[in-house]
C-alpha atoms as a PDB file:
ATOM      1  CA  UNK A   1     -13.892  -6.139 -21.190  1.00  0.00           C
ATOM      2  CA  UNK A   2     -10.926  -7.869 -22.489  1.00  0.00           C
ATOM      3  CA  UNK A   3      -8.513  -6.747 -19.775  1.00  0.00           C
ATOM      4  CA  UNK A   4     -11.319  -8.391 -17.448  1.00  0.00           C
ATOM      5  CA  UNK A   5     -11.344 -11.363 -19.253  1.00  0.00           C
ATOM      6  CA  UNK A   6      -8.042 -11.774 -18.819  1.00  0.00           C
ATOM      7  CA  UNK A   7      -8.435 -10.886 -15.245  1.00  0.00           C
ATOM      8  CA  UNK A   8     -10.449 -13.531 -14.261  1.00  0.00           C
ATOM      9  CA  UNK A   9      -8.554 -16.688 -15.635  1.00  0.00           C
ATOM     10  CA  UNK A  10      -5.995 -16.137 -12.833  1.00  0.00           C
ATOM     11  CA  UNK A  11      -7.780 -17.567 -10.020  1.00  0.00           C
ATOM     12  CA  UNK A  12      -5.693 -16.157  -7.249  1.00  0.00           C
ATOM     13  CA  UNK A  13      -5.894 -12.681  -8.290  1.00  0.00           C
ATOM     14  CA  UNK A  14     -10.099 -13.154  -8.431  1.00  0.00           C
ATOM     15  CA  UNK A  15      -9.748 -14.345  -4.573  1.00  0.00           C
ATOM     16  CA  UNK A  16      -7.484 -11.679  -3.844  1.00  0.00           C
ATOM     17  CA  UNK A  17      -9.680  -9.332  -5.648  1.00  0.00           C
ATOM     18  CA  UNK A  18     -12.571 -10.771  -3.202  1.00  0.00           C
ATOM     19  CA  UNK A  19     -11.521 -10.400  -0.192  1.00  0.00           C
ATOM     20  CA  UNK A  20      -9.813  -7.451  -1.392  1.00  0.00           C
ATOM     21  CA  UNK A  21     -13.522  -5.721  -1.264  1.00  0.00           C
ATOM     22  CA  UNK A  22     -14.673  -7.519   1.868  1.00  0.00           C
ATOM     23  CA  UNK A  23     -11.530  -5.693   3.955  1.00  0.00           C
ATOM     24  CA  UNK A  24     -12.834  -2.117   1.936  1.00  0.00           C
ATOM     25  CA  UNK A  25     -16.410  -2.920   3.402  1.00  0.00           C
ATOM     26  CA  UNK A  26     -15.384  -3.809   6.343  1.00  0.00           C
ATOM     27  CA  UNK A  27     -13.348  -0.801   6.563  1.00  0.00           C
ATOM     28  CA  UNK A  28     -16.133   1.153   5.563  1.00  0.00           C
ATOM     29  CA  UNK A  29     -18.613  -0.193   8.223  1.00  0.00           C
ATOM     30  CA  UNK A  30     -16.619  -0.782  10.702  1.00  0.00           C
ATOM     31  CA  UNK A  31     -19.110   1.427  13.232  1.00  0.00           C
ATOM     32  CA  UNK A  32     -21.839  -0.716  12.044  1.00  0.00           C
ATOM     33  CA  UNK A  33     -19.967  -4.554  11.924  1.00  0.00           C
ATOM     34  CA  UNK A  34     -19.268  -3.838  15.937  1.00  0.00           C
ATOM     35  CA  UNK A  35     -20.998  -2.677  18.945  1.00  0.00           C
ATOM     36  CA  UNK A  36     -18.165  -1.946  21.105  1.00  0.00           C
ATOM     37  CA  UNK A  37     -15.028   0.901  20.933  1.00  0.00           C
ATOM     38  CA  UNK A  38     -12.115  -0.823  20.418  1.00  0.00           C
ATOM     39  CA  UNK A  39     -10.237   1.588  22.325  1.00  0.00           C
ATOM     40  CA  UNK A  40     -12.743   1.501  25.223  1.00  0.00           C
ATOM     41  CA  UNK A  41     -11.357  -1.005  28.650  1.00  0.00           C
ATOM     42  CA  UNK A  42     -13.555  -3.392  30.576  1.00  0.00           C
ATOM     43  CA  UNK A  43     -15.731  -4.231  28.118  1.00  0.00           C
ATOM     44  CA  UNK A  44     -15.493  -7.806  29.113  1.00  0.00           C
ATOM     45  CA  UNK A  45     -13.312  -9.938  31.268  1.00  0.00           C
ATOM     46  CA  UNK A  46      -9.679  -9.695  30.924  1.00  0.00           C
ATOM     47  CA  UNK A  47      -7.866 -12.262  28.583  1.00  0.00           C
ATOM     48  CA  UNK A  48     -11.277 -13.964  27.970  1.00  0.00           C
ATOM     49  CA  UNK A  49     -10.763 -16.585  24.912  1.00  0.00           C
ATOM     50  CA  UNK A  50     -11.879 -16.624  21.684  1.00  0.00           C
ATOM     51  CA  UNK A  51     -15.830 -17.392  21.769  1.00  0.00           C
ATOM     52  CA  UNK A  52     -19.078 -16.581  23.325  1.00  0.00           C
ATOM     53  CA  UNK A  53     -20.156 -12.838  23.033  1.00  0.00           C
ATOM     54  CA  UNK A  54     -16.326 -11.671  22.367  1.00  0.00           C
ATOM     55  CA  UNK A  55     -15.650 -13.982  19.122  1.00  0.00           C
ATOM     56  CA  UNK A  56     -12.074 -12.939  19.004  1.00  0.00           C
ATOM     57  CA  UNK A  57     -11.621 -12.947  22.902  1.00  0.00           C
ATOM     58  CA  UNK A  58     -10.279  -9.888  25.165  1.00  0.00           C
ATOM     59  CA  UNK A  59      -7.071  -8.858  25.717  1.00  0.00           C
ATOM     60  CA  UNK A  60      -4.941  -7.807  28.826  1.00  0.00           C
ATOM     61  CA  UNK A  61      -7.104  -4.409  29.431  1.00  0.00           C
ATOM     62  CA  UNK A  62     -10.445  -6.265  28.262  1.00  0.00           C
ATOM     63  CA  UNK A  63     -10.835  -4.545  25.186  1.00  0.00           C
ATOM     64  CA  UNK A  64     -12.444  -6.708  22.080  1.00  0.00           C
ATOM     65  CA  UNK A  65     -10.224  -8.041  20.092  1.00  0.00           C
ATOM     66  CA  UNK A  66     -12.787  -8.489  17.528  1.00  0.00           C
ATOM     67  CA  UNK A  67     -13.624  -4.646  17.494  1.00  0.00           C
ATOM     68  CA  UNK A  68     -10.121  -3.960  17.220  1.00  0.00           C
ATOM     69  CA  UNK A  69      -9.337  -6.027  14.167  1.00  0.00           C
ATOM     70  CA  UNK A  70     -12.705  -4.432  12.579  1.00  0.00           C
ATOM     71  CA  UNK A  71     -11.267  -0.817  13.521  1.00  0.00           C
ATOM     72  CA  UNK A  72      -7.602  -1.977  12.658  1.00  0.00           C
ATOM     73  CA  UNK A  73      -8.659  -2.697   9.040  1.00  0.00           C
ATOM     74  CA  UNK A  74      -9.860   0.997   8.294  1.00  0.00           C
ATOM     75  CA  UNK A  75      -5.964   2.744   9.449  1.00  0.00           C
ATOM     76  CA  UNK A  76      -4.046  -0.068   7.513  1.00  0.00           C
ATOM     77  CA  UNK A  77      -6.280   1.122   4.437  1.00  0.00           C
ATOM     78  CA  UNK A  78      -6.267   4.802   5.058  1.00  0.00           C
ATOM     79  CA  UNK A  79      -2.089   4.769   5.885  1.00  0.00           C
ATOM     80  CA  UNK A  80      -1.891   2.039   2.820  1.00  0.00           C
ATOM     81  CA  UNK A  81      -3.603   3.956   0.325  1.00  0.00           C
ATOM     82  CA  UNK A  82      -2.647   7.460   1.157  1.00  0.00           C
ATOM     83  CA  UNK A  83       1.323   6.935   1.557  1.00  0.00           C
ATOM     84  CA  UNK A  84       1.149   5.339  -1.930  1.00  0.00           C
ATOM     85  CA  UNK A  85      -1.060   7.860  -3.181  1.00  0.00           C
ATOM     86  CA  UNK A  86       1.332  10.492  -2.539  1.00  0.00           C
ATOM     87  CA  UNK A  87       4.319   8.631  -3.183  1.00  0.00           C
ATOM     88  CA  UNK A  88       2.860   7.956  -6.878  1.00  0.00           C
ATOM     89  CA  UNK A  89       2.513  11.172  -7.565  1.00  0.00           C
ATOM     90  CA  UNK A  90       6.111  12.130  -6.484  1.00  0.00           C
ATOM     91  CA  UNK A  91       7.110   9.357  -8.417  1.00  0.00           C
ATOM     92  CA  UNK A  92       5.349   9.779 -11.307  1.00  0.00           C
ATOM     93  CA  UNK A  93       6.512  13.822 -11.237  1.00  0.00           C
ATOM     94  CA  UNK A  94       9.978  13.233 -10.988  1.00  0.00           C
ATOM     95  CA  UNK A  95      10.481  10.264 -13.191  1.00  0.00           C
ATOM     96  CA  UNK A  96       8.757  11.844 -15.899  1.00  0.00           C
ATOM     97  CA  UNK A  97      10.790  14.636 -16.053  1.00  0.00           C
ATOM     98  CA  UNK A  98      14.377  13.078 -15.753  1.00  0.00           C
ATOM     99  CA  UNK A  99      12.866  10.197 -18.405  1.00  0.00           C
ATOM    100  CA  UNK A 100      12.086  12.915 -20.980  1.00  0.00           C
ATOM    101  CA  UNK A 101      14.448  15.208 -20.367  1.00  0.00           C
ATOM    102  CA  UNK A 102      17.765  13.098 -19.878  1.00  0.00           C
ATOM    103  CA  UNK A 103      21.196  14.292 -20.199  1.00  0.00           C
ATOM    104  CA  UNK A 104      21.970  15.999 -16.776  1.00  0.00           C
ATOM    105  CA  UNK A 105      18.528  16.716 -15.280  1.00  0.00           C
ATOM    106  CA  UNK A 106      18.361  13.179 -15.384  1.00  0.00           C
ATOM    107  CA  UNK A 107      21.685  12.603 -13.882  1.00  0.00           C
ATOM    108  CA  UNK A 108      20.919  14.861 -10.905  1.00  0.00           C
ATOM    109  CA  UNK A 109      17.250  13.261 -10.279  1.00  0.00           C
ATOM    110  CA  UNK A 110      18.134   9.664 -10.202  1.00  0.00           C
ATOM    111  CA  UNK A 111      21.283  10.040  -8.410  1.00  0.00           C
ATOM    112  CA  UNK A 112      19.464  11.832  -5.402  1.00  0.00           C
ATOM    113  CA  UNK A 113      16.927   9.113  -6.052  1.00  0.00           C
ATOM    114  CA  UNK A 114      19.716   6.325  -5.227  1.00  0.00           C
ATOM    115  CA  UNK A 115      20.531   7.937  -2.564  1.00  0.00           C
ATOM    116  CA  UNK A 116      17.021   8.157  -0.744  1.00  0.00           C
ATOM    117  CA  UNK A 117      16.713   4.124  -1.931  1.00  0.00           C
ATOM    118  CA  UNK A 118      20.268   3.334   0.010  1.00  0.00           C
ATOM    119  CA  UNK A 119      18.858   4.522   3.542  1.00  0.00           C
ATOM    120  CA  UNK A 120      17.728   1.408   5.052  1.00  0.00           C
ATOM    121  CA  UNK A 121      13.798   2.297   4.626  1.00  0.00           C
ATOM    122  CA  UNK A 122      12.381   0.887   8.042  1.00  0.00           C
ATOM    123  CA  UNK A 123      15.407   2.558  10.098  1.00  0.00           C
ATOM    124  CA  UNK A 124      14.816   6.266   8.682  1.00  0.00           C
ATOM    125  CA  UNK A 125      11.069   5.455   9.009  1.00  0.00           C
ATOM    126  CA  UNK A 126      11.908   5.064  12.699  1.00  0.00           C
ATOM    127  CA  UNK A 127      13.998   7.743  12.691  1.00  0.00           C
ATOM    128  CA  UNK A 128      11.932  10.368  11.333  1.00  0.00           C
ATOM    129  CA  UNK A 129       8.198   9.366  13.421  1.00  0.00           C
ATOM    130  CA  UNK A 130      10.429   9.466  16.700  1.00  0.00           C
ATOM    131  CA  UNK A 131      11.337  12.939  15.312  1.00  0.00           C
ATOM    132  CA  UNK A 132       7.991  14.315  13.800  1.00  0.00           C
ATOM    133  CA  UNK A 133       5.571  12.342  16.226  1.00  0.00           C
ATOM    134  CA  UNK A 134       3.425   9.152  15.616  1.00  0.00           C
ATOM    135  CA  UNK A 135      -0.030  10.590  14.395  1.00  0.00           C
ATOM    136  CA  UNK A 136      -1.252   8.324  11.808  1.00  0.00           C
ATOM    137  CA  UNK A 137      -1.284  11.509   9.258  1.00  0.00           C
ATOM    138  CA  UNK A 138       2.754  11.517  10.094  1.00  0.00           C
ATOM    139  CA  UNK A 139       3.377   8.259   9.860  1.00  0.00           C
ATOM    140  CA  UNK A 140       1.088   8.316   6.139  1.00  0.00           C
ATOM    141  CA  UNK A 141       4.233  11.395   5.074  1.00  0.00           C
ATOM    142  CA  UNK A 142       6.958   8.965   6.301  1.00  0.00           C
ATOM    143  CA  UNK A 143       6.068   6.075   4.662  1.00  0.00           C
ATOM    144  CA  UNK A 144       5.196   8.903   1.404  1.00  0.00           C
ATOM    145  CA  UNK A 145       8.415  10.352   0.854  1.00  0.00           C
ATOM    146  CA  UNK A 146      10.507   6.857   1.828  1.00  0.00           C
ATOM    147  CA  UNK A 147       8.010   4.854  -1.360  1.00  0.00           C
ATOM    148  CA  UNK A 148       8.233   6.982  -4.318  1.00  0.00           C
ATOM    149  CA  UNK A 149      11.984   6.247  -5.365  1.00  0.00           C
ATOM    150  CA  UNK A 150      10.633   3.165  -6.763  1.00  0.00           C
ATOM    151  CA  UNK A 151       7.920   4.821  -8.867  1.00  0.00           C
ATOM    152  CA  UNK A 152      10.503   7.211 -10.243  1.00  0.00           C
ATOM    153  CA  UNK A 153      12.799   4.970 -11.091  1.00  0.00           C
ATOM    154  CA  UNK A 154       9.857   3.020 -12.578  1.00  0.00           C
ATOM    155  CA  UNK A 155       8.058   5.948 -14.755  1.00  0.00           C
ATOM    156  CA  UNK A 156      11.739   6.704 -15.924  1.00  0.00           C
ATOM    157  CA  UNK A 157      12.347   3.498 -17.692  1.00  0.00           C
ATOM    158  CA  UNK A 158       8.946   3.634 -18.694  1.00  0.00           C
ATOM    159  CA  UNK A 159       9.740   6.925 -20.651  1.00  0.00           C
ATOM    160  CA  UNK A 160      13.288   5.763 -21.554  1.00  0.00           C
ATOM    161  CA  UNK A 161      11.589   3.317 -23.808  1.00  0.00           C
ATOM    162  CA  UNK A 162       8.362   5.055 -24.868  1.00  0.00           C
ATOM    163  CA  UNK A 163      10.209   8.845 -25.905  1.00  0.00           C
ATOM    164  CA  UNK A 164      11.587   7.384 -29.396  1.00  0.00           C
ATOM    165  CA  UNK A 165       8.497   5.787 -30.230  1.00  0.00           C
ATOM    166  CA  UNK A 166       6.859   6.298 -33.447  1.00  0.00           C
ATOM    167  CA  UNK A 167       3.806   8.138 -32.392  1.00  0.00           C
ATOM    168  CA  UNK A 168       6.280  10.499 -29.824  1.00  0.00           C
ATOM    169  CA  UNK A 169       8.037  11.878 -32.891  1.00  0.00           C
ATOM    170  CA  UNK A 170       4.684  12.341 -34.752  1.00  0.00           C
ATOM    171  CA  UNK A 171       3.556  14.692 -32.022  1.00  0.00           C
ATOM    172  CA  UNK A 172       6.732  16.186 -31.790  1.00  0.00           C
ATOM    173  CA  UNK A 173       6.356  16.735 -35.681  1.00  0.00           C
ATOM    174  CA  UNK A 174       3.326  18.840 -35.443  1.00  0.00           C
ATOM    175  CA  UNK A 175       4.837  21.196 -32.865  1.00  0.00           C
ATOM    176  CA  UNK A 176       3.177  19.371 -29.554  1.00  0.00           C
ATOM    177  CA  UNK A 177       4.381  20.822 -26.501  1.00  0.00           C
ATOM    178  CA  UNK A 178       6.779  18.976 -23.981  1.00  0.00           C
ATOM    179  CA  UNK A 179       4.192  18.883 -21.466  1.00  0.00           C
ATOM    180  CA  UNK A 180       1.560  17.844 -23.570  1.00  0.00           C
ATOM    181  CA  UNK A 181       3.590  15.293 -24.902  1.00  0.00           C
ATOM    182  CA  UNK A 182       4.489  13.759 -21.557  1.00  0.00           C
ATOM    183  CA  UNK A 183       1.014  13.702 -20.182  1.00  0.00           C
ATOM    184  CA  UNK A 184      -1.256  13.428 -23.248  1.00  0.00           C
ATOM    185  CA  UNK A 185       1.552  11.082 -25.037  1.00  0.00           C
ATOM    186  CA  UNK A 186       3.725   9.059 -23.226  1.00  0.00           C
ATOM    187  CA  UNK A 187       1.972   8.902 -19.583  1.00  0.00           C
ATOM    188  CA  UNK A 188      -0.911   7.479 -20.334  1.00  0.00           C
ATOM    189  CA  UNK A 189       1.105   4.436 -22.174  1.00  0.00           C
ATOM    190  CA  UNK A 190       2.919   3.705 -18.960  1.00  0.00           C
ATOM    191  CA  UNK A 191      -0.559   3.629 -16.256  1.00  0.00           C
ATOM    192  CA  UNK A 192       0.154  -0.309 -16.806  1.00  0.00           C
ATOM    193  CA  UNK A 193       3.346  -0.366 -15.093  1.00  0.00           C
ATOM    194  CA  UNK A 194       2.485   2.665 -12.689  1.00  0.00           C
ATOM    195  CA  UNK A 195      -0.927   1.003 -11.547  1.00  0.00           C
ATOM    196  CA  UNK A 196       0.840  -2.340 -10.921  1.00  0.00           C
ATOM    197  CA  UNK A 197       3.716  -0.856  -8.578  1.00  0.00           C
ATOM    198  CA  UNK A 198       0.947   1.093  -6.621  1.00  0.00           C
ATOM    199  CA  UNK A 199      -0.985  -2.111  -6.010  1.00  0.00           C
ATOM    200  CA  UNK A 200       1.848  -3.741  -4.896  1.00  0.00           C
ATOM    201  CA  UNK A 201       3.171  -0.771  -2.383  1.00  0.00           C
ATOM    202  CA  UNK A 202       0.455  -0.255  -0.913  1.00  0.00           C
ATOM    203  CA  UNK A 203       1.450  -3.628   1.104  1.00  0.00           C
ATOM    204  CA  UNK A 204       4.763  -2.445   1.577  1.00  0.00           C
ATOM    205  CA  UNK A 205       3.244   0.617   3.163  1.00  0.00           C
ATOM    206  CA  UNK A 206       0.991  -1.639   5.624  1.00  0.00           C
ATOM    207  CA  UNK A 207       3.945  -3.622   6.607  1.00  0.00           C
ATOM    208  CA  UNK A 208       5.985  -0.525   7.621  1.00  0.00           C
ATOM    209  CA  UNK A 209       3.078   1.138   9.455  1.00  0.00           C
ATOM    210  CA  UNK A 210       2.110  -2.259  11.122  1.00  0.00           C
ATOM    211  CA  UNK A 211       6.039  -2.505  12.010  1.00  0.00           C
ATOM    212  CA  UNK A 212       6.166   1.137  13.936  1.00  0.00           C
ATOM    213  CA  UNK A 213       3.378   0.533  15.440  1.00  0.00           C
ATOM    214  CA  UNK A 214       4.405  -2.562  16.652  1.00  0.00           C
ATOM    215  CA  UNK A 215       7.399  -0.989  18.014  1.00  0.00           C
ATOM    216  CA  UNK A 216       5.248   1.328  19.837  1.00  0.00           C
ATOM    217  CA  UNK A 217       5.468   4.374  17.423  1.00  0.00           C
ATOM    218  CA  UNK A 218       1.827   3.870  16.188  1.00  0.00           C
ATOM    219  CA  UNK A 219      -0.478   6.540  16.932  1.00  0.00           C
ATOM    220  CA  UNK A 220      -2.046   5.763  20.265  1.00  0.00           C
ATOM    221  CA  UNK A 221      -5.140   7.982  19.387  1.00  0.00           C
ATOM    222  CA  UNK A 222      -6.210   5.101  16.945  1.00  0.00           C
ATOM    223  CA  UNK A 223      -6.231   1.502  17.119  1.00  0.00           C
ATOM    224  CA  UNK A 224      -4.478  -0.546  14.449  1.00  0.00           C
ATOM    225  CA  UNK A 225      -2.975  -4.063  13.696  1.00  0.00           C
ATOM    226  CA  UNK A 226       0.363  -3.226  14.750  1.00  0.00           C
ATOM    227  CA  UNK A 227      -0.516  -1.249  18.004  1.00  0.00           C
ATOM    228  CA  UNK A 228      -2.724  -4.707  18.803  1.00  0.00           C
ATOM    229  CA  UNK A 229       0.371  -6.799  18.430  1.00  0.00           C
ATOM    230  CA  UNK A 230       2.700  -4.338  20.347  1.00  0.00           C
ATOM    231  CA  UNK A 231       0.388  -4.455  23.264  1.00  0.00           C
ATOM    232  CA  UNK A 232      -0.068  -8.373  23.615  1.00  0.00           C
ATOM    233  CA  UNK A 233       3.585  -8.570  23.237  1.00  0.00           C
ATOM    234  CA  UNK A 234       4.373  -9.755  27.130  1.00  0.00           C
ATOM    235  CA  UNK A 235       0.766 -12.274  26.453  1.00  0.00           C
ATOM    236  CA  UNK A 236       1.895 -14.320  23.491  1.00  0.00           C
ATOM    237  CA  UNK A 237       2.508 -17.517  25.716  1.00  0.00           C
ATOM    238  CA  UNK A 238      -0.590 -17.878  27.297  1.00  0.00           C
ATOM    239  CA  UNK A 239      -3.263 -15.322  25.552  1.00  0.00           C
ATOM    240  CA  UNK A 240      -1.933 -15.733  21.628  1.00  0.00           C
ATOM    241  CA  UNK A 241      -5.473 -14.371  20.097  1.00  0.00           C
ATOM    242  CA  UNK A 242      -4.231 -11.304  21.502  1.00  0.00           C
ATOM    243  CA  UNK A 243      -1.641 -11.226  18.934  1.00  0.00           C
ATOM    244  CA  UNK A 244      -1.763 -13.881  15.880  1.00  0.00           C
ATOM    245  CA  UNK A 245      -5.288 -12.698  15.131  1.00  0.00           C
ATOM    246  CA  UNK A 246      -4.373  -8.798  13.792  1.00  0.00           C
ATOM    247  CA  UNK A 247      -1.030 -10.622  12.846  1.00  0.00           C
ATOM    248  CA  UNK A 248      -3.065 -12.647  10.482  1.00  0.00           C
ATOM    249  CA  UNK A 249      -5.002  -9.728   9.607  1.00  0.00           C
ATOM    250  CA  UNK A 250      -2.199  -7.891   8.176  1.00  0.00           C
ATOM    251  CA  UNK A 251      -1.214 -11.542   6.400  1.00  0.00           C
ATOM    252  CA  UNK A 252      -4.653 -11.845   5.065  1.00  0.00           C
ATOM    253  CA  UNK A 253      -4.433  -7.765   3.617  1.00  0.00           C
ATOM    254  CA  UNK A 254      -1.186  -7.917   2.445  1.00  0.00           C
ATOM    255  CA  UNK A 255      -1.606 -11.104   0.425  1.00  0.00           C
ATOM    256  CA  UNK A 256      -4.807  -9.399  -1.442  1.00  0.00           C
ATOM    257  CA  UNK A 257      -2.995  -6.315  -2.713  1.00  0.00           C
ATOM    258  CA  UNK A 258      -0.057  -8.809  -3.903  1.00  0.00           C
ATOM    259  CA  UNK A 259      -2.261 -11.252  -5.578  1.00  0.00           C
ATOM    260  CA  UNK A 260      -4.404  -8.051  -7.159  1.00  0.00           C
ATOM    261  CA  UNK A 261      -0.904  -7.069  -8.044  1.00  0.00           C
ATOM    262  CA  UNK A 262       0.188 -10.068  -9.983  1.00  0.00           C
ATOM    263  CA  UNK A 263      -3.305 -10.630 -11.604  1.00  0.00           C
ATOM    264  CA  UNK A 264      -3.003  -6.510 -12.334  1.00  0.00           C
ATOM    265  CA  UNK A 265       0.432  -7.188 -14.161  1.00  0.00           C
ATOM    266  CA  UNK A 266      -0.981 -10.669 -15.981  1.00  0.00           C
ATOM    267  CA  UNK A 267      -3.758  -8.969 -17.369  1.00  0.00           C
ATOM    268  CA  UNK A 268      -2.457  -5.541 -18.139  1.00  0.00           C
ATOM    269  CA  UNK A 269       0.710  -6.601 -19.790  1.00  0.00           C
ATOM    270  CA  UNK A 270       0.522  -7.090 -23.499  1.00  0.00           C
ATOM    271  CA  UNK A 271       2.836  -9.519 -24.264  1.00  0.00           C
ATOM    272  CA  UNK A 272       0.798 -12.022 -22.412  1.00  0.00           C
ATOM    273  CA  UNK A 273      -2.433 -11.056 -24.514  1.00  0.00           C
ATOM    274  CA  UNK A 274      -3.606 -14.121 -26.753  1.00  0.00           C
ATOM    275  CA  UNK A 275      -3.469 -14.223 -30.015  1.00  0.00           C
ATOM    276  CA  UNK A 276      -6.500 -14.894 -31.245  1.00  0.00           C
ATOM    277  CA  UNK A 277      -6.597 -16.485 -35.262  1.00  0.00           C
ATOM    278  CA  UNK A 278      -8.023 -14.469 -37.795  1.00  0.00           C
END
């Protein structure tokens, strides 16, 4: 209840929380929010404007735009939340272990960590989806195994700090184990930090799949944002529903999961608790 409380006096973060569920609903209903296939053609006149029975217009092949956005919100959540799903994970695996183990395990995790985080993160993305195809389950690995060098690096620091606490060398007193320690102990003390950089990559990861697909590397089985914008591309000029309405989508999305983040962060952190008299 507290860590709601503090939730809710940063106005922002409540919006962002908001809409925040409205995209998941939408996302969820999508088949029942729109009657037509947003992959299916002729559906209504070509390049038809914003109003009427198409309320976001047609584009170039006179699919709804409407239906597309609707559609388009489900893959930015399902690449969004599974890419930083796994990446987490990773992250969380790899920084634990060089955190509490130090010396040279360490050395040898964060320096091939580095060297992941120097590849420019969009080019290898490019890279490796021309290589390994552009199904939406591929371009979900990509974005995986480019994301979790920030976690680790994260969950290290986190256990840099927390291993030489006082209630770490209690359980190491009593004989705990190292695993038990790490996940019983020290893990569960660093969720704040780890739930906050998920929030806030899961943007990331909607940005880089919007930017392949926008490229033309999305996966053409499935409609999303990116794909939208790639194909209204040569109708910007005269047609720009065709492309500034997913591009605000992915504004609209991305701003939730950062203003969740922050509001995450405000309330979560302790040193921002009040401190309420006695």
């Amino acid at each position: 209840m507290d860590l709601w409380r503090r939730y809710i006096r940063n106005r922002p973060a409540v919006l962002g929380l908001l809409l925040l569920a409205g995209f998941m609903l939408i996302a969820i209903f999508a088949q029942n929010i729109t009657r037509f296939d947003p992959l299916s053609t002729r559906v209504g006149p070509i390049l038809q404007p914003p109003g009427g029975e198409y309320w976001f217009g047609t584009d170039d092949r006179g699919r709804d735009v409407f239906s597309g956005v609707i559609y388009g919100t489900r893959v930015s959540f399902l690449v969004g939340l599974a890419a930083v799903f796994g990446s987490t994970i990773i992250g969380v695996i790899l920084g634990s272990i060089a955190g509490y183990a130090g010396g040279g395990i360490d050395d040898v995790l964060m320096r091939f960590t580095e060297t992941v985080m120097i590849i420019p993160t969009f080019v290898l993305a490019l890279l490796l989806v021309a290589i390994f195809g552009s199904s939406i389950w591929n371009i979900a690995l990509v974005i995986t195994v480019l994301s979790w060098p920030w976690a680790a690096r994260l969950v290290r620091a986190e256990f840099l700090t927390l291993k030489g606490r006082e209630f770490v060398e209690a359980s190491k007193a009593i004989g705990s184990s190292d695993w038990f320690i790490i996940f019983r102990e020290i893990l569960p003390n660093a969720m704040t930090s780890i739930i906050v950089n998920a929030s806030l990559q899961v943007a990331n990861a909607i940005i880089i799949e919007a930017g392949l697909s926008f490229l033309g590397l999305g996966d053409p089985n499935v409609i999303s944002w990116g794909k939208m914008m790639y194909d209204a591309r040569d109708y910007l000029r005269f047609a720009p529903w065709t492309s500034l309405i997913p591009g605000a989508a992915i504004f609209m999305l991305v701003l939730c999961f950062n203003l969740v983040g922050d509001g995450l962060n405000d309330a979560l952190n302790p040193r921002l608790k009040e401190v309420r008299p006695k």
